[in-house]
Protein backbone atom coordinates (compact mmCIF):
# COMPACT_ATOMS: atom_id res chain seq x y z
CA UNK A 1 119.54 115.35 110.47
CA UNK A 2 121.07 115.82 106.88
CA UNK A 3 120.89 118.22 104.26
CA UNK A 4 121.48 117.67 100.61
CA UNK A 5 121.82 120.24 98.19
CA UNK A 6 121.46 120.60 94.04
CA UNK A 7 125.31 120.21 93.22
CA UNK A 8 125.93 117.31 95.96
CA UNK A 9 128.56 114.70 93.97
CA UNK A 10 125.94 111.90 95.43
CA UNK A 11 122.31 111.89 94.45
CA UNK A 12 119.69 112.51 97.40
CA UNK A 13 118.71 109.21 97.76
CA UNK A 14 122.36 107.38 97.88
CA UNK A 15 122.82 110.29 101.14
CA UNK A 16 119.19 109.33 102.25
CA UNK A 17 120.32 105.65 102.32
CA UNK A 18 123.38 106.17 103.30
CA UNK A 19 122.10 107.78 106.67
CA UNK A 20 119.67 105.04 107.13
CA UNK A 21 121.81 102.68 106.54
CA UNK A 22 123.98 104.28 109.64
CA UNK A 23 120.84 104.46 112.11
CA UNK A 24 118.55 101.99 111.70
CA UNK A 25 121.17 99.76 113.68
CA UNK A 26 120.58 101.36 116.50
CA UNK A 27 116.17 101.01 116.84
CA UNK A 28 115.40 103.67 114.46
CA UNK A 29 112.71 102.46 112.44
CA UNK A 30 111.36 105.36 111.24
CA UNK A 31 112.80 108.21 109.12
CA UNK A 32 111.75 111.25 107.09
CA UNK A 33 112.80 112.78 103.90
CA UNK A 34 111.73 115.61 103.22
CA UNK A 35 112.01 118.67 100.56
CA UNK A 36 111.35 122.34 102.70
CA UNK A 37 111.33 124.18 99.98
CA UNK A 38 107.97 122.57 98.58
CA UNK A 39 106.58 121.64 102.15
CA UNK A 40 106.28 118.17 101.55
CA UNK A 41 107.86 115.06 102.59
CA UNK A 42 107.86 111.22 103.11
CA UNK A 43 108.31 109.26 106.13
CA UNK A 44 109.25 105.59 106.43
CA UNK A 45 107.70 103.38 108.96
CA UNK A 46 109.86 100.44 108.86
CA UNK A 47 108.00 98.52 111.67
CA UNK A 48 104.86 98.68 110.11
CA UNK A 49 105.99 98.27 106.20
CA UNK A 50 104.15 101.47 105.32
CA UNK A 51 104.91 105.38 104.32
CA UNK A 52 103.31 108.78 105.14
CA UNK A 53 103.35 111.41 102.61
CA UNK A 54 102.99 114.48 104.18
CA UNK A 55 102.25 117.85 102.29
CA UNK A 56 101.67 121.70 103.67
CA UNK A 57 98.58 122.69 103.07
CA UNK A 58 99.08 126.39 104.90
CA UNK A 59 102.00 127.58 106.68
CA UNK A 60 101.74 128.64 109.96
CA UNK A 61 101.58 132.66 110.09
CA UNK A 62 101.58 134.83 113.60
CA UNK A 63 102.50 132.30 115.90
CA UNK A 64 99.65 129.39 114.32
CA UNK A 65 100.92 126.09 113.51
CA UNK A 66 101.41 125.12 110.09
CA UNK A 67 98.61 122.91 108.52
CA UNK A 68 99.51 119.25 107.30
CA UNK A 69 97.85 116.59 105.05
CA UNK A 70 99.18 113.08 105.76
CA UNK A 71 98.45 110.31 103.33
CA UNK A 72 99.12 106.41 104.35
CA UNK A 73 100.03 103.69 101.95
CA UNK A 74 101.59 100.23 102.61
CA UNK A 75 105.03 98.97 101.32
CA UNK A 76 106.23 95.80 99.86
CA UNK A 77 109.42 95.23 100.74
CA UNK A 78 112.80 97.37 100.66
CA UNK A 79 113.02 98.10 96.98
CA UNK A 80 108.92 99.49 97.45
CA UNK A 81 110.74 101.97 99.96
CA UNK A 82 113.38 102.39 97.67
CA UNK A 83 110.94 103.02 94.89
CA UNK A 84 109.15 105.71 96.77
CA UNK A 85 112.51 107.45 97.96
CA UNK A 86 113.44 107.79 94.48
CA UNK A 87 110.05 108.90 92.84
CA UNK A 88 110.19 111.47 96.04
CA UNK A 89 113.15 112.80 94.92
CA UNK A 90 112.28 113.26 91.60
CA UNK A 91 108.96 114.73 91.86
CA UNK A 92 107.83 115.42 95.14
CA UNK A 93 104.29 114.06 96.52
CA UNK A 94 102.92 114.39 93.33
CA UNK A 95 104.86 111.77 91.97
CA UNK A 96 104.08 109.19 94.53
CA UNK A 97 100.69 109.11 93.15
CA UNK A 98 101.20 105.97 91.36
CA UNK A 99 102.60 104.12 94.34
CA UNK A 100 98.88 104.35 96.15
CA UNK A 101 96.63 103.43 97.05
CA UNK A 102 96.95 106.66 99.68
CA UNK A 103 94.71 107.30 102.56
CA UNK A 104 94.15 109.96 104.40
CA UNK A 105 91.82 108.24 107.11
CA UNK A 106 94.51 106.82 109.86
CA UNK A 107 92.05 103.99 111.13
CA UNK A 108 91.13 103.19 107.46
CA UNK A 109 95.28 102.85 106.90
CA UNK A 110 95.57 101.05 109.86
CA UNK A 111 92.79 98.53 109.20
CA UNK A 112 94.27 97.54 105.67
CA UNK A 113 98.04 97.34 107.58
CA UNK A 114 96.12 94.34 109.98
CA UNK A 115 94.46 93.20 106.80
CA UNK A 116 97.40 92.92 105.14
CA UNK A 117 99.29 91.54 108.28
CA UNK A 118 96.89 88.84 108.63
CA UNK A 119 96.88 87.54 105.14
């Protein structure tokens, strides 16, 4: 885990990248960036060239567990992840909008992955 803060000489995504960059050597292929403050994040499934965006919906008060809402889309390539690590950073969830199609069914996503694969 790293934290970035507002005032960091490096933008978020050069530190983001720059700690991918050190881990993925060694099997990680997937990795999360995420903002607490907001609740939200985005998670990078390099194996399967696709992203989760994943947004609090209600946090978890006396003891319950928080409540999430995951969205699926598929990536092109390293500069779609790229893409989506900077739009993250600049706006949050919202911003990845434009980078959809999102889905929030999990066998839907996965279906259009093996589409996608097979093409």
């Amino acid at each position: 885990e790293k934290t970035w803060l507002p005032g960091n000489p490096r933008t978020a995504p050069a530190e983001f990248w720059e700690f991918v960059g050190e881990r993925s050597a060694r099997g990680n292929e997937v990795f999360t960036i995420e903002d607490e403050e907001m609740g939200e994040g985005i998670q990078l499934h390099f194996y399967a060239d696709s992203v989760a965006r994943i947004t609090t919906v209600r946090e978890g008060k006396g003891g319950a567990d928080p409540e999430y809402r995951v969205e699926y889309s598929l990536v092109d390539g390293m500069s779609g992840y790229r893409n989506l690590v900077s739009a993250f950073v600049r706006g949050g969830c919202a911003a990845l909008d434009e980078h959809g199609p999102w889905m929030s069914d999990a066998a839907e996503f996965e279906r259009a992955r093996r589409r996608r694969d097979a093409d």
